[in-house]
Protein backbone atom coordinates (compact mmCIF):
# COMPACT_ATOMS: atom_id res chain seq x y z
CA UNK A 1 0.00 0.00 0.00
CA UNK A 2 1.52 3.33 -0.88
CA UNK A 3 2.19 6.20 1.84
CA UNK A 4 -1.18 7.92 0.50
CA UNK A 5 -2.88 4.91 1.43
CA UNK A 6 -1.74 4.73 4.66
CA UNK A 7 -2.83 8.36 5.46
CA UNK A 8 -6.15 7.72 4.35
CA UNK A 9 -6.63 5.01 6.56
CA UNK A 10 -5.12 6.62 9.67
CA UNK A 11 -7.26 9.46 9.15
CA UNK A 12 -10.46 7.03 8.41
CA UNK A 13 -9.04 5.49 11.91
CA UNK A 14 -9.03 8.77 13.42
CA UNK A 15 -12.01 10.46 12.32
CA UNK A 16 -13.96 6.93 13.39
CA UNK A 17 -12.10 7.13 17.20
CA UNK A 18 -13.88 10.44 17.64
CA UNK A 19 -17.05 9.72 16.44
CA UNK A 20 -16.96 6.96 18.94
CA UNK A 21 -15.83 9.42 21.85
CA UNK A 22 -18.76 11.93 21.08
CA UNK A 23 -21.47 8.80 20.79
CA UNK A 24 -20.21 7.58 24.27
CA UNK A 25 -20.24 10.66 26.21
CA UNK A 26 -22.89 10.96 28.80
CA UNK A 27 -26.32 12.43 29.17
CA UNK A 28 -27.40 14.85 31.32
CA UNK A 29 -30.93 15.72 32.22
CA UNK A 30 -32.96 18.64 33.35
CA UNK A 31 -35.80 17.80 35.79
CA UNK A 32 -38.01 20.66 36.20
CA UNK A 33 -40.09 20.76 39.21
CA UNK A 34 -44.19 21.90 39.61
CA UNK A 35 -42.86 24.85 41.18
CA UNK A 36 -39.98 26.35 38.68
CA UNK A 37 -37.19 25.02 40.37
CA UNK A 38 -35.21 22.95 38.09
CA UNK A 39 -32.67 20.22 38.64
CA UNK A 40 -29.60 19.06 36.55
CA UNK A 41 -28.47 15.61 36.51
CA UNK A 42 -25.62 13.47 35.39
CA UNK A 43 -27.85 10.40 34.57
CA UNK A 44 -31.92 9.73 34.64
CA UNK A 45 -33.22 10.30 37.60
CA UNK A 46 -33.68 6.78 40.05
CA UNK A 47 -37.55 6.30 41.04
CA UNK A 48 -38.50 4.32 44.80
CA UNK A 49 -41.45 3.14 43.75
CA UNK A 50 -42.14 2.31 47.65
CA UNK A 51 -41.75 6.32 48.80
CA UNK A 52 -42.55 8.07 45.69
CA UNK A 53 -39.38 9.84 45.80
CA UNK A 54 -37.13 10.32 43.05
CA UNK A 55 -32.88 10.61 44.20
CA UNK A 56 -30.37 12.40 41.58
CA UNK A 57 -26.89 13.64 41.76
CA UNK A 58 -26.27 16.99 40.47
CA UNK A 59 -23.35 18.03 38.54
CA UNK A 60 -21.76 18.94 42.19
CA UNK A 61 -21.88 15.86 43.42
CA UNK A 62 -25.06 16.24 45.48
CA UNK A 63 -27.38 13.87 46.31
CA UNK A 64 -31.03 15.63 45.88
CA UNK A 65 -34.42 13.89 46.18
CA UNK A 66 -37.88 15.42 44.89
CA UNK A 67 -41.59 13.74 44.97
CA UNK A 68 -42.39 11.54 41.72
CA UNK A 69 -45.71 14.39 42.03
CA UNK A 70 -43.68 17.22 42.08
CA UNK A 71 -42.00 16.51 38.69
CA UNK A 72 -42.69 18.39 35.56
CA UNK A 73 -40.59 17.63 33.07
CA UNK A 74 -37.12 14.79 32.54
CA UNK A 75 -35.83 16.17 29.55
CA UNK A 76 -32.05 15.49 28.09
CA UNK A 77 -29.79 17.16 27.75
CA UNK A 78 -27.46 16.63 25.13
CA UNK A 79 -23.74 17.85 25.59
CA UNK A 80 -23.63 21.99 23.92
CA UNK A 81 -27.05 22.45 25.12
CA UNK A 82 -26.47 23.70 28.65
């Protein structure tokens, strides 16, 4: 294969590597409470379906927990958007 060749595939390579990087990074979401108050998170909120409460993380590293009646809106929120 001839040195043109080989570029062409390391940039096919490289070009493929960072698609894969972009696909794979993570989802926040933005819960928006009843009341206004909304609520970044770093993954979909977790649901007890035994005290109604739902428990997320927000991008500081706090735990926070809101009523399943108090919720709004889950919507995601794709990397850029924030």
């Amino acid at each position: 294969m001839s040195l043109r060749g080989h570029s062409i595939l390391a940039l096919l390579a490289a070009v493929l590597v960072g698609l894969s990087i972009g696909c794979a990074a993570k989802n926040s979401y933005m819960v928006t409470l009843k009341d206004g108050r909304q609520i970044e998170t770093g993954g979909w909120p977790t649901l007890n379906e035994v005290t109604g409460y739902y428990r997320v993380e927000d991008p500081a590293g706090q735990l926070r927990a809101f009523r399943e009646q108090d919720v709004a809106s889950i919507v995601t929120v794709k990397p850029g958007e924030r």
